[in-house]
Structures are given as structure tokens and as C-alpha cells.
N, C-alpha and C. Protein backbone atom coordinates (compact mmCIF):
# COMPACT_ATOMS: atom_id res chain seq x y z
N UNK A 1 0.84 -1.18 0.00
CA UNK A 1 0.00 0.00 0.00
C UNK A 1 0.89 1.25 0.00
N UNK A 2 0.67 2.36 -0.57
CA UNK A 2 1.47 3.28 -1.13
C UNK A 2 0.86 4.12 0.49
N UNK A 3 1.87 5.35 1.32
CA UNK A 3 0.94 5.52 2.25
C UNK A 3 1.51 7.49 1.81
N UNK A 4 1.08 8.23 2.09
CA UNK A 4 1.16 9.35 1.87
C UNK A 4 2.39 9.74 2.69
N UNK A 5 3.38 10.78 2.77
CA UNK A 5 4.68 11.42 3.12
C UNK A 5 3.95 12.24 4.59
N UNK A 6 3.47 12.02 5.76
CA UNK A 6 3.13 12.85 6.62
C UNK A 6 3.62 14.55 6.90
N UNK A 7 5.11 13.97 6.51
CA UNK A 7 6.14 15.40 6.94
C UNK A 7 6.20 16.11 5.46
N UNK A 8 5.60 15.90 4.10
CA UNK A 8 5.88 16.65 3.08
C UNK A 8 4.96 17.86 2.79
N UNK A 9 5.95 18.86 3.05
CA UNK A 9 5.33 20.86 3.47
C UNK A 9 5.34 21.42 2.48
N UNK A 10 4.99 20.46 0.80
CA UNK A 10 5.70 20.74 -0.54
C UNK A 10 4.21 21.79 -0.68
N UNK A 11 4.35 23.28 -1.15
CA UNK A 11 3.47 24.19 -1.50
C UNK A 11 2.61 24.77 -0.22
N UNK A 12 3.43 24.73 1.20
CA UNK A 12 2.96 24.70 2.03
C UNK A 12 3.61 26.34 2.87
N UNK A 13 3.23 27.30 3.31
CA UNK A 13 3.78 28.81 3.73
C UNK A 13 4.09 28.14 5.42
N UNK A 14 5.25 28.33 5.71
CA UNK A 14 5.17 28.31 7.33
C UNK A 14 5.91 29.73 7.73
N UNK A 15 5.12 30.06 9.04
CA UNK A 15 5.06 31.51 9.33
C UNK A 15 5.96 31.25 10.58
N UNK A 16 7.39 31.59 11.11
CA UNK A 16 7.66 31.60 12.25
C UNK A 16 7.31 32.91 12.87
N UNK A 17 7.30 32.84 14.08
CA UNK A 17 7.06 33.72 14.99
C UNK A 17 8.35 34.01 15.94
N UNK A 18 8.62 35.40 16.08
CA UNK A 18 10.24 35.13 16.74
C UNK A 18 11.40 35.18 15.75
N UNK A 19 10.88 35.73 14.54
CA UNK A 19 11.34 34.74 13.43
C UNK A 19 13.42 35.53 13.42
N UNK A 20 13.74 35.91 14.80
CA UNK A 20 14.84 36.92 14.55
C UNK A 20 16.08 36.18 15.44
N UNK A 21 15.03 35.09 16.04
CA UNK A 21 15.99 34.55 17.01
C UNK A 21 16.84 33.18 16.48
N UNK A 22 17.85 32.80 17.24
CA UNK A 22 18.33 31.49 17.02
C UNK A 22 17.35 29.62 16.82
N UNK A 23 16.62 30.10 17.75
CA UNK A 23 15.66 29.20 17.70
C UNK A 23 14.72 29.06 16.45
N UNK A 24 14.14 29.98 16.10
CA UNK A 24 13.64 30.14 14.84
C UNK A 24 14.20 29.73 13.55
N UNK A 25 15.64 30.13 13.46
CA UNK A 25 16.20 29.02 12.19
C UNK A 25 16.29 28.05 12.33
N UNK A 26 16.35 27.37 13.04
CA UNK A 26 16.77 25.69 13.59
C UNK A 26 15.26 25.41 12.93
N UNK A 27 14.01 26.01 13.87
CA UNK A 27 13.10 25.41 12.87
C UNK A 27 12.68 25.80 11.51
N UNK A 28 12.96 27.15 11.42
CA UNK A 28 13.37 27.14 9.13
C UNK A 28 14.33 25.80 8.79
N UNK A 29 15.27 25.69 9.11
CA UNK A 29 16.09 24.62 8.61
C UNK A 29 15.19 23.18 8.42
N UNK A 30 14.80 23.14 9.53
CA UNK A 30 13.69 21.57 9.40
C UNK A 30 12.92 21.69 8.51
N UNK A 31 11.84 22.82 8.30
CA UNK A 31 11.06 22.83 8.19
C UNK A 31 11.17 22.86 6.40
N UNK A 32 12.01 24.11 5.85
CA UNK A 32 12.54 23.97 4.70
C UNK A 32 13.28 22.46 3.87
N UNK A 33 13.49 21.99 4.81
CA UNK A 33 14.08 21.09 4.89
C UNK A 33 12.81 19.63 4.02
N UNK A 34 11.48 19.63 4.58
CA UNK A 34 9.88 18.97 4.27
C UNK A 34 9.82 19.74 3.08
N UNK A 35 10.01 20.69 2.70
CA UNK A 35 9.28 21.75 1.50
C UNK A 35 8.83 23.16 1.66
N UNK A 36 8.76 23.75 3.25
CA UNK A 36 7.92 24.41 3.08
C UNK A 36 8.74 25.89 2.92
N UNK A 37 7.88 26.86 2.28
CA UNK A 37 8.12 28.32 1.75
C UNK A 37 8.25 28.67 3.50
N UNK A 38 8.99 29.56 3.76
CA UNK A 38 10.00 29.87 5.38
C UNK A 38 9.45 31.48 4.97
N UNK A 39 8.74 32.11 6.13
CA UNK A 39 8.32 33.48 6.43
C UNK A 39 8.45 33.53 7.94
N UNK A 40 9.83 34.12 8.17
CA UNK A 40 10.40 34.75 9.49
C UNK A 40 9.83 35.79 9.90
N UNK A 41 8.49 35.93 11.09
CA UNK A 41 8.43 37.39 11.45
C UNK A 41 8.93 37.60 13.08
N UNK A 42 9.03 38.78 13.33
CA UNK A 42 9.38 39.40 14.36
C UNK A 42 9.05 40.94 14.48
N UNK A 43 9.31 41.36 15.47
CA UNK A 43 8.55 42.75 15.92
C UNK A 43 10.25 43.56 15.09
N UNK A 44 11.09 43.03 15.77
CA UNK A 44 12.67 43.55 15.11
C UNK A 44 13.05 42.98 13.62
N UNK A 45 12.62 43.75 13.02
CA UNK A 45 12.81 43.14 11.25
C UNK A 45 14.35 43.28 11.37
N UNK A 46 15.30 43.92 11.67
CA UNK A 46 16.51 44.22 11.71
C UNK A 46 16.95 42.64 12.27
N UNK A 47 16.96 42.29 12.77
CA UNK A 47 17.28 40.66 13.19
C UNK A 47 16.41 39.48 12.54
N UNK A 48 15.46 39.59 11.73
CA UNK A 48 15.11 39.23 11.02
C UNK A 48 15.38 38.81 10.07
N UNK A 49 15.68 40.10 9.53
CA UNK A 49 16.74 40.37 7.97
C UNK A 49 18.12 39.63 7.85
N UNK A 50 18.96 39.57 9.62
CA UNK A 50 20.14 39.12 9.82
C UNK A 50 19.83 37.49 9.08
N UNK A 51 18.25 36.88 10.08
CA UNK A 51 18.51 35.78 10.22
C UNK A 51 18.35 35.30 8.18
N UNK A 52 17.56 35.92 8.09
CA UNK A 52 17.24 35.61 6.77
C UNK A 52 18.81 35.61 5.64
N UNK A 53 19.56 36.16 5.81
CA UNK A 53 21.02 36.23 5.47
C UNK A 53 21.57 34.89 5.75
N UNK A 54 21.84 34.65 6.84
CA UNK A 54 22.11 33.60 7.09
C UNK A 54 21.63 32.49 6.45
N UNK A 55 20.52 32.30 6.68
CA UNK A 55 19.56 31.67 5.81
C UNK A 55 19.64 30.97 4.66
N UNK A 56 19.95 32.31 3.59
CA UNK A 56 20.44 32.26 2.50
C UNK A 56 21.80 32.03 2.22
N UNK A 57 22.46 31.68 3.17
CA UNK A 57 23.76 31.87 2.71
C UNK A 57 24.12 29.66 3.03
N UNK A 58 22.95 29.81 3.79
CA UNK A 58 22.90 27.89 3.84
C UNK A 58 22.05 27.41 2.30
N UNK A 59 21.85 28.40 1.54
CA UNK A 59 20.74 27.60 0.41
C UNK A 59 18.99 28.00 0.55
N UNK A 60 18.92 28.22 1.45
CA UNK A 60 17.56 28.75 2.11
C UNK A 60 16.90 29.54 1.70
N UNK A 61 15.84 30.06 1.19
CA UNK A 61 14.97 31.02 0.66
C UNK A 61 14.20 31.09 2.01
N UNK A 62 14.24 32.27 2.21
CA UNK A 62 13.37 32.77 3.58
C UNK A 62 12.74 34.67 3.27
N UNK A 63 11.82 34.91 3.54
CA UNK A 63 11.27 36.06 3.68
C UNK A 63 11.21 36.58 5.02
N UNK A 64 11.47 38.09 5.59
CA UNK A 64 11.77 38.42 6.53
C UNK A 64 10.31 39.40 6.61
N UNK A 65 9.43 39.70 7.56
CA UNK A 65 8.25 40.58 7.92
C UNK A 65 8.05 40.74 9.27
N UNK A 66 7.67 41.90 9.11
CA UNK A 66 7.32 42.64 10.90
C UNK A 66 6.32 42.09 10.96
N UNK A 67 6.09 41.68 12.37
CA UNK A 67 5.05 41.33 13.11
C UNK A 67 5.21 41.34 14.97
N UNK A 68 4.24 42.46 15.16
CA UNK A 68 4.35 42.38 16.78
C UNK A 68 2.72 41.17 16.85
N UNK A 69 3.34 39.84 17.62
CA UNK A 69 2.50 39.10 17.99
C UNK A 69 1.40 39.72 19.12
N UNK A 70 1.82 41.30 19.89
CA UNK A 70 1.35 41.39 20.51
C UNK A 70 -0.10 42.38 19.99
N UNK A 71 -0.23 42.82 18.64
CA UNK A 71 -1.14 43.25 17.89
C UNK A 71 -1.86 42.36 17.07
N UNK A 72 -3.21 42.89 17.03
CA UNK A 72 -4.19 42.04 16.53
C UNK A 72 -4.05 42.42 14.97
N UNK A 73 -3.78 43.84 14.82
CA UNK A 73 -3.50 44.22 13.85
C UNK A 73 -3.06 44.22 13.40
N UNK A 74 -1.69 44.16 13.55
CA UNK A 74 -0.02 43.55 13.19
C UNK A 74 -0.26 42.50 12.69
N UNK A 75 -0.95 41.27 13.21
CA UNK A 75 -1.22 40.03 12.49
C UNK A 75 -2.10 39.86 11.67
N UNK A 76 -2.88 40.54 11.71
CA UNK A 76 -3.36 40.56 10.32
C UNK A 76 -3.07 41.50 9.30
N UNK A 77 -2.31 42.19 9.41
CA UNK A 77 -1.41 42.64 8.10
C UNK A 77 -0.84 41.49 7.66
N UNK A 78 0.36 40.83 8.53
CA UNK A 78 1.09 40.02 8.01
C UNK A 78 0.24 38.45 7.60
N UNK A 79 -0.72 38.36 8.25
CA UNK A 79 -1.39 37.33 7.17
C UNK A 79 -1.99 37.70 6.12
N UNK A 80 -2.59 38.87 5.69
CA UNK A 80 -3.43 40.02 4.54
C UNK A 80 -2.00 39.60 3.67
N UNK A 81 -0.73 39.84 3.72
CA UNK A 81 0.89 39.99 2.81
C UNK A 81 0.98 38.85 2.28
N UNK A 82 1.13 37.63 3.62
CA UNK A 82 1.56 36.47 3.21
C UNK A 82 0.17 35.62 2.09
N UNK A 83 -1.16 36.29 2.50
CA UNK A 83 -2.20 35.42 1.47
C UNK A 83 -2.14 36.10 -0.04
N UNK A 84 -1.49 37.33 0.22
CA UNK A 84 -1.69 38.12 -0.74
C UNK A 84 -0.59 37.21 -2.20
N UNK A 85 0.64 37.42 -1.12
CA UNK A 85 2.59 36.58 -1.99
C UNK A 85 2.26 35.28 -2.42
N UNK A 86 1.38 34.69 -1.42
CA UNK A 86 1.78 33.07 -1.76
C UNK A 86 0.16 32.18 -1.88
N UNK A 87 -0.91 33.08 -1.47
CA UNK A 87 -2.38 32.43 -1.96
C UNK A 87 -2.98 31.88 -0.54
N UNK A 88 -1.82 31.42 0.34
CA UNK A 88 -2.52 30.58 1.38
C UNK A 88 -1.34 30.63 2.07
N UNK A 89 -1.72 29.86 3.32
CA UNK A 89 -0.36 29.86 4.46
C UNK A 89 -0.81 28.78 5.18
């Protein structure tokens, strides 16, 4: 029986949160790693941007966006961007 790939994120947006910290690439790396399109946000786009460098400099395609988790509004900008870039998330 053929069984489906559980972990395959192929056409799939994952949104980290934090997206500026160390922790946050470890899970871009995995996660990119299944398939999925990597959108790093954080309230500090400036560390963001760092991580996203980095990122790229492993092979990685990552997008860097502000987001204060602590706004309602903030998050829905950045989901309004990300449905807008990629259709779905």
C-alpha cells in the first residue's frame, strides 16, 4: 500500500514567529528542509533580515516581515501579505 509522506510541506507557507531569534532558524532549517516556503516574522525586522542572510547563505529562501504578535492588527497585516505573496499559508 502506497501511504502518503506525513512530513511533506511541498506548496505549504510556514510563518515563524520570533522569526529573529536562534531558535527560529533551527526550525526554518527543518522545516525547509519537508518543503515548506520559510516566512520569518518578528517585531525587530533588523534581526530578522540578519537571520534571513544567514539563511540564505545555507541555500535557504526565507522572507523576513514585521510582526508584533502582541497586535491584533499587526497580524493581520502580516497574514493580509503572506495570502496576498503566496495564496494561502
Amino acid at each position: 500500500m502506497n501511504q502518503p509522506n506525513l512530513f511533506d510541506l511541498t506548496n505549504r507557507v510556514a510563518i515563524i514567529t520570533g522569526g529573529g531569534g536562534l531558535l527560529a532558524s533551527e526550525h526554518a532549517i527543518a522545516l525547509h528542509a519537508y518543503g515548506a516556503k520559510i516566512i520569518l516574522a518578528d517585531v525587530n525586522i533588523e534581526s530578522c533580515n540578519n537571520a534571513v542572510k544567514k539563511l540564505e547563505a545555507e541555500g535557504i529562501t526565507a522572507i523576513a516581515k514585521h510582526c508584533d504578535v502582541t497586535s491584533k492588527e499587526s497580524w493581520q497585516k502580516l497574514l493580509d501579505e503572506v495570502v496576498n505573496e503566496f495564496g494561502s499559508i
